[in-house]
PDB file of N, CA and C in Angstrom:
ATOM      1  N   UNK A   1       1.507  -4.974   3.326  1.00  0.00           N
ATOM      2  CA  UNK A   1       2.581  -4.508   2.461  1.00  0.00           C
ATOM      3  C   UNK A   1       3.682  -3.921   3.348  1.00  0.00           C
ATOM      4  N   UNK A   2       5.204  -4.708   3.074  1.00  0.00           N
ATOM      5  CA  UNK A   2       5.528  -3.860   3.817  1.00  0.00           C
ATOM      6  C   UNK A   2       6.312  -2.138   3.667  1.00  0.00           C
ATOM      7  N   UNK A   3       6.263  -1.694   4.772  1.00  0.00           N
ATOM      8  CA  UNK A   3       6.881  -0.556   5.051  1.00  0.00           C
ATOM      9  C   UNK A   3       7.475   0.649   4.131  1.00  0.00           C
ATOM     10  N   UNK A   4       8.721  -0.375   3.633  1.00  0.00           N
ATOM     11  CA  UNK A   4       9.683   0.367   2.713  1.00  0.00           C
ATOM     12  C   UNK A   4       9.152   0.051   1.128  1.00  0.00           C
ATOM     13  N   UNK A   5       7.952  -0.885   1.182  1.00  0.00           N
ATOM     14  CA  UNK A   5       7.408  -0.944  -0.229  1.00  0.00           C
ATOM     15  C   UNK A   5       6.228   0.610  -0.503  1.00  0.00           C
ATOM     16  N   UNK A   6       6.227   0.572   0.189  1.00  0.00           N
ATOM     17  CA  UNK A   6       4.990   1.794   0.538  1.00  0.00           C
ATOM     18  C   UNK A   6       5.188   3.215   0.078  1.00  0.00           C
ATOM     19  N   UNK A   7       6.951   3.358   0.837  1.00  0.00           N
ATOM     20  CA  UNK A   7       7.467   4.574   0.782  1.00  0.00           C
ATOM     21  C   UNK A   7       8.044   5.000  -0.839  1.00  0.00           C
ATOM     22  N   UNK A   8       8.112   3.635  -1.493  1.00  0.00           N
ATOM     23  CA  UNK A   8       8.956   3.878  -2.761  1.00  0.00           C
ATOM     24  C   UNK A   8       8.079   3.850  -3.443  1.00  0.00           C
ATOM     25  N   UNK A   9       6.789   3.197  -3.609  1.00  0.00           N
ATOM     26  CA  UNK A   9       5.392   3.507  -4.213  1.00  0.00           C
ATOM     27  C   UNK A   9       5.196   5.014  -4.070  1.00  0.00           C
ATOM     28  N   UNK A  10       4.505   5.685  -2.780  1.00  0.00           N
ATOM     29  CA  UNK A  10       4.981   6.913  -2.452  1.00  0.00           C
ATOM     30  C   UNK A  10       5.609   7.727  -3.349  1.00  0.00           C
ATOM     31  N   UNK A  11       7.277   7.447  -2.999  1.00  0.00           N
ATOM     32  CA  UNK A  11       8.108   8.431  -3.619  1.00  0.00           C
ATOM     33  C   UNK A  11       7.669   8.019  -5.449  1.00  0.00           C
ATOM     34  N   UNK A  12       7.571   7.232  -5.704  1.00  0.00           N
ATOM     35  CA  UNK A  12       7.606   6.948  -7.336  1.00  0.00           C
ATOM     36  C   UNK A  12       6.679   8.040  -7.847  1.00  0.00           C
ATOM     37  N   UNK A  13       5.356   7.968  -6.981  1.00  0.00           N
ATOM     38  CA  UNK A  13       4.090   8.763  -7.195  1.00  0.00           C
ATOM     39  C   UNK A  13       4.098   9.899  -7.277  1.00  0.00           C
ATOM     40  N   UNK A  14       5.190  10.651  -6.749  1.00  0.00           N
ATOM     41  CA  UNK A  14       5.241  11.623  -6.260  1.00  0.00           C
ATOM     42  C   UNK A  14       5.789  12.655  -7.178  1.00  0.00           C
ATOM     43  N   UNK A  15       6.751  11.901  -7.805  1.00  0.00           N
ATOM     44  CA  UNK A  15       8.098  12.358  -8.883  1.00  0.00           C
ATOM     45  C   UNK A  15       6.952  12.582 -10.509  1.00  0.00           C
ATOM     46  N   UNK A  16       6.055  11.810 -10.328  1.00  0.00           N
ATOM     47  CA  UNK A  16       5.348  11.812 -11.368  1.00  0.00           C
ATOM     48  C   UNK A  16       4.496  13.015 -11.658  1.00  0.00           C
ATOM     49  N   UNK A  17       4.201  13.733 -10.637  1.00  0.00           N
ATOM     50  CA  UNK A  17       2.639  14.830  -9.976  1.00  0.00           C
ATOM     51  C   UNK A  17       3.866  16.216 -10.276  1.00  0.00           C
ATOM     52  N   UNK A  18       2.840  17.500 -10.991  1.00  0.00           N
ATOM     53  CA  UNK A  18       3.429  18.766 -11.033  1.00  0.00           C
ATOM     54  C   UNK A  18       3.557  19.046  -9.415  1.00  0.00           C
ATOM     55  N   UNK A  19       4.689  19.682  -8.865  1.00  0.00           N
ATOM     56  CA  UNK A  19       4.599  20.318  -7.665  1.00  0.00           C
ATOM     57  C   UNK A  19       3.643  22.000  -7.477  1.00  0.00           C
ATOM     58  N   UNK A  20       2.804  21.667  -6.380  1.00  0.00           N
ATOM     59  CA  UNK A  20       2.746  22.845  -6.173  1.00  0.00           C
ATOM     60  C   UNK A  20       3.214  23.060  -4.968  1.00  0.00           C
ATOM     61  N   UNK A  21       3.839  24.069  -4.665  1.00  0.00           N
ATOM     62  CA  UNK A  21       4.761  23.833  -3.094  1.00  0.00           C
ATOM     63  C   UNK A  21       3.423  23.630  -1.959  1.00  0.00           C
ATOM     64  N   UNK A  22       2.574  24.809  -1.792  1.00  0.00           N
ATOM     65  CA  UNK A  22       1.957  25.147  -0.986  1.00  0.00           C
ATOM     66  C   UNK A  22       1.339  23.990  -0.635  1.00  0.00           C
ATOM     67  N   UNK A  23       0.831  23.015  -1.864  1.00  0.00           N
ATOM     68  CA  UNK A  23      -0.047  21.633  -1.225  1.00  0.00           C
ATOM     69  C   UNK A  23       0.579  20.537  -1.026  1.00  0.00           C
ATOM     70  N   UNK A  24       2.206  20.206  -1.742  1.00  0.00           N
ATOM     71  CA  UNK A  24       3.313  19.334  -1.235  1.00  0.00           C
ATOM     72  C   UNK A  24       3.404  20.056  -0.190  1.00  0.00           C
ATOM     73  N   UNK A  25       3.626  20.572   0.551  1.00  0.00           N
ATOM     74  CA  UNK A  25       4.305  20.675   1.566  1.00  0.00           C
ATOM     75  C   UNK A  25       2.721  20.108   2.765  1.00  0.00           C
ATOM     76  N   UNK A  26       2.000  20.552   2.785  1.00  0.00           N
ATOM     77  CA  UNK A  26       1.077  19.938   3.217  1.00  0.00           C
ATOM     78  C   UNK A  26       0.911  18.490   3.264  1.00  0.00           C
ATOM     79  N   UNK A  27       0.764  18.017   2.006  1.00  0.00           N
ATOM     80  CA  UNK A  27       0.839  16.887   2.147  1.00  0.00           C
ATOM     81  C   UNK A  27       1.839  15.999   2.526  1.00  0.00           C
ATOM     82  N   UNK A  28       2.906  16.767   2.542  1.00  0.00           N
ATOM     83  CA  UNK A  28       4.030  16.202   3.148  1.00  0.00           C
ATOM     84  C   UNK A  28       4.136  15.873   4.825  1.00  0.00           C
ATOM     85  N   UNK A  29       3.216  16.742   5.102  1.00  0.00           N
ATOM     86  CA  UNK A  29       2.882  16.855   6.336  1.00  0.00           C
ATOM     87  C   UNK A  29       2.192  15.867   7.251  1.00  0.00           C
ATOM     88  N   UNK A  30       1.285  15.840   6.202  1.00  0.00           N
ATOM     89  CA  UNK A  30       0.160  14.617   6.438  1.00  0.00           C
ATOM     90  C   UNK A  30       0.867  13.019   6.148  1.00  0.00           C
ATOM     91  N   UNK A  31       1.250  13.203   5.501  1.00  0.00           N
ATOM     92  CA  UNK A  31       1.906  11.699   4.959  1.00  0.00           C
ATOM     93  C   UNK A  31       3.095  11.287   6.367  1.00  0.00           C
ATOM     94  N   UNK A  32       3.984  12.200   6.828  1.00  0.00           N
ATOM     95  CA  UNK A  32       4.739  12.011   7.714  1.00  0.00           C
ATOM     96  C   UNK A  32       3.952  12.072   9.028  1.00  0.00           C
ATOM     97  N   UNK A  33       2.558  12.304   9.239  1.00  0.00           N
ATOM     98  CA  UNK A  33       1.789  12.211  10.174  1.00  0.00           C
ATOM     99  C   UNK A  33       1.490  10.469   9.899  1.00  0.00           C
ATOM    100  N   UNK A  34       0.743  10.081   9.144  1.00  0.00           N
ATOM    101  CA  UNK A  34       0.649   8.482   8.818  1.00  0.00           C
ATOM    102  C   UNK A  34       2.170   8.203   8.770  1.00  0.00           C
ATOM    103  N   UNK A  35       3.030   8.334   8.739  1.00  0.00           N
ATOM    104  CA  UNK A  35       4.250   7.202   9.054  1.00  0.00           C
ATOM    105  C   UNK A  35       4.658   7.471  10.273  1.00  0.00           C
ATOM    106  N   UNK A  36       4.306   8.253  11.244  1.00  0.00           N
ATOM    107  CA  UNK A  36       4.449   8.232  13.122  1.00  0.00           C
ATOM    108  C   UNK A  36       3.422   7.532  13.069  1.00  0.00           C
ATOM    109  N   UNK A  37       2.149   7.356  12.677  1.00  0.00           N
ATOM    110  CA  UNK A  37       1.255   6.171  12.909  1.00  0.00           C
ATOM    111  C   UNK A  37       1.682   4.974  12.831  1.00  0.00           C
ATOM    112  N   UNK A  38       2.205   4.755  11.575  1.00  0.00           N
ATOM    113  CA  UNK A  38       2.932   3.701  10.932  1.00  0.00           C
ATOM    114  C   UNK A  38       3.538   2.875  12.511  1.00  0.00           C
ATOM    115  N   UNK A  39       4.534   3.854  12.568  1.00  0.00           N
ATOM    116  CA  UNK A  39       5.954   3.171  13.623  1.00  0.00           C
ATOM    117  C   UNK A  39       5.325   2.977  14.872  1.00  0.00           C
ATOM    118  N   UNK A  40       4.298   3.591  15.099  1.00  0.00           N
ATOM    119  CA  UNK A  40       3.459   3.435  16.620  1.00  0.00           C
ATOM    120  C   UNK A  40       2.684   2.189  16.759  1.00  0.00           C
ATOM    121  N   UNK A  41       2.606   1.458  15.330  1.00  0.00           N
ATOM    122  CA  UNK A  41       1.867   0.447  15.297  1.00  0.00           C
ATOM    123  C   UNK A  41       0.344   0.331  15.044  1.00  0.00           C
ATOM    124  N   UNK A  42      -0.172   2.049  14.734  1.00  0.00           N
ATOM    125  CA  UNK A  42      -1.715   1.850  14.654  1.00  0.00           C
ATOM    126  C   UNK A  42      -2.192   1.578  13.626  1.00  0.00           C
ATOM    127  N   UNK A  43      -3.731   1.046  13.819  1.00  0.00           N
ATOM    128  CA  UNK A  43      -3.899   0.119  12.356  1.00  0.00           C
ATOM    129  C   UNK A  43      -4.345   0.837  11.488  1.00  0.00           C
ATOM    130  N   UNK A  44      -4.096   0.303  10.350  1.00  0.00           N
ATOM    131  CA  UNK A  44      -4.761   0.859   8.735  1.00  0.00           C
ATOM    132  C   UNK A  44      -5.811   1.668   8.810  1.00  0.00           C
ATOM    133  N   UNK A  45      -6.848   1.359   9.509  1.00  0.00           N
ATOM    134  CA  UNK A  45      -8.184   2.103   9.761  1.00  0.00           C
ATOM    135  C   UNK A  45      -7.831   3.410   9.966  1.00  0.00           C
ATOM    136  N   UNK A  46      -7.288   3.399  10.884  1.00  0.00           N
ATOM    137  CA  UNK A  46      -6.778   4.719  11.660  1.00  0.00           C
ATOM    138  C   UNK A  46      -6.120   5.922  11.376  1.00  0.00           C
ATOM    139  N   UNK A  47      -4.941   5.022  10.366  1.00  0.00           N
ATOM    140  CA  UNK A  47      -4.371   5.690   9.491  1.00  0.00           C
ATOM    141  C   UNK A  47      -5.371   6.549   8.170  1.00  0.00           C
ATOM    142  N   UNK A  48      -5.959   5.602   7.546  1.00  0.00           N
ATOM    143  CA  UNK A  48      -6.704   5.917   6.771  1.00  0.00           C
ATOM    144  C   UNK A  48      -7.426   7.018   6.867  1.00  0.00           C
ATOM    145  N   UNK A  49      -8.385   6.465   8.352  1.00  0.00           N
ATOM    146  CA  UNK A  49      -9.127   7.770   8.959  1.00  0.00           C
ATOM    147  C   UNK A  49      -8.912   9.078   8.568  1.00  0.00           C
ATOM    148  N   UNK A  50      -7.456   8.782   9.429  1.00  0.00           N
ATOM    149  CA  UNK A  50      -7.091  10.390   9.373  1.00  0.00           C
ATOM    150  C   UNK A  50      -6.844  11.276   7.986  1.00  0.00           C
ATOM    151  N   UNK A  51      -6.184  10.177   6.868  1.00  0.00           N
ATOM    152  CA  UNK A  51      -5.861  11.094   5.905  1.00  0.00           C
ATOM    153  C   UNK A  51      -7.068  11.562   4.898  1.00  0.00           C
ATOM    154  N   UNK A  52      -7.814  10.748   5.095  1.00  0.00           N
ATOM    155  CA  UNK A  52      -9.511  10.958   4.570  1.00  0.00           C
ATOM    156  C   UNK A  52      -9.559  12.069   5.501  1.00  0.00           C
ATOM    157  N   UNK A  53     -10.098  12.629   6.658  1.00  0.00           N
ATOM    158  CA  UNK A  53      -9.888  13.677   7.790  1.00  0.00           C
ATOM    159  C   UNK A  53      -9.660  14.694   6.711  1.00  0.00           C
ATOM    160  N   UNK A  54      -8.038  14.793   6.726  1.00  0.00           N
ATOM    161  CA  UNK A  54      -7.192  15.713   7.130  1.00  0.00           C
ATOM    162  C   UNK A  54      -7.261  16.416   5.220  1.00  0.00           C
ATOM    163  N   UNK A  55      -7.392  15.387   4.285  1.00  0.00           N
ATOM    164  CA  UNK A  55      -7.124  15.507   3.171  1.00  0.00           C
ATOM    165  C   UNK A  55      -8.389  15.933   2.515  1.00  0.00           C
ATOM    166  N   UNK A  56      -9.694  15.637   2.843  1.00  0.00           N
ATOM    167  CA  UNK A  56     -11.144  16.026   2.809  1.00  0.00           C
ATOM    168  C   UNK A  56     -11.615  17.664   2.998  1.00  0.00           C
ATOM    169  N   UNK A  57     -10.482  18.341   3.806  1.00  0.00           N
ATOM    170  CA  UNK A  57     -10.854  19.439   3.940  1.00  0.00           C
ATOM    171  C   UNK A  57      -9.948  20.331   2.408  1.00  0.00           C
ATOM    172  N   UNK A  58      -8.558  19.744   2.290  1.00  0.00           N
ATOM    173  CA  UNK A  58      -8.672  20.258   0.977  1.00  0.00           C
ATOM    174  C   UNK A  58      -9.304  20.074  -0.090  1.00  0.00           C
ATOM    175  N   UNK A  59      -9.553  22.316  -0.781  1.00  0.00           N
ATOM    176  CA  UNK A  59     -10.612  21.480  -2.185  1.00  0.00           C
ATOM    177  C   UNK A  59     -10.529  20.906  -3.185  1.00  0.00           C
ATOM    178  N   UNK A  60      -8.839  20.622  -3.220  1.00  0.00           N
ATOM    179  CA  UNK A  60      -9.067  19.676  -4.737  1.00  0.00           C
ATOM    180  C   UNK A  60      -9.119  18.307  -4.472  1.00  0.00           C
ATOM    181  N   UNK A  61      -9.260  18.249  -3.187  1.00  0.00           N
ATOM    182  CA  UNK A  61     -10.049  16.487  -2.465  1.00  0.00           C
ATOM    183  C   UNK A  61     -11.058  16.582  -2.924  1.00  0.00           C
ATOM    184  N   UNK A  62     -12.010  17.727  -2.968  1.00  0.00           N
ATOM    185  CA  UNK A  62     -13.573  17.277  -2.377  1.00  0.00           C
ATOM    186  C   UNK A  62     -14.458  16.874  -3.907  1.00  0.00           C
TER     187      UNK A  62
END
């Protein structure tokens, strides 16, 4: 899929969800961590990895 289809999926998703700052901003964090992945070229796995990782430790992940 590419790129800029991703981001507007993304943003669409996003506009839809109550904000809570404290965990948007987090996740904002994380998400702009997978798109330096993105541009570096690493693969899906990797990406994935991490946001499973990173997103697993919050509790309304678990």
């Amino acid at each position: 899929m590419p790129y800029h289809h991703i981001e507007k999926a993304i943003h669409h998703s996003l506009k839809a969800i109550p904000r809570n700052e404290e965990l948007c901003t987090l996740c904002e964090e994380y998400a702009e961590m997978a798109v330096d992945y993105m541009s570096e070229n690493k693969t899906q796995t990797e990406i994935i990895d991490l946001l499973h990782v990173s997103c697993s430790q919050l509790l309304t992940f678990k």
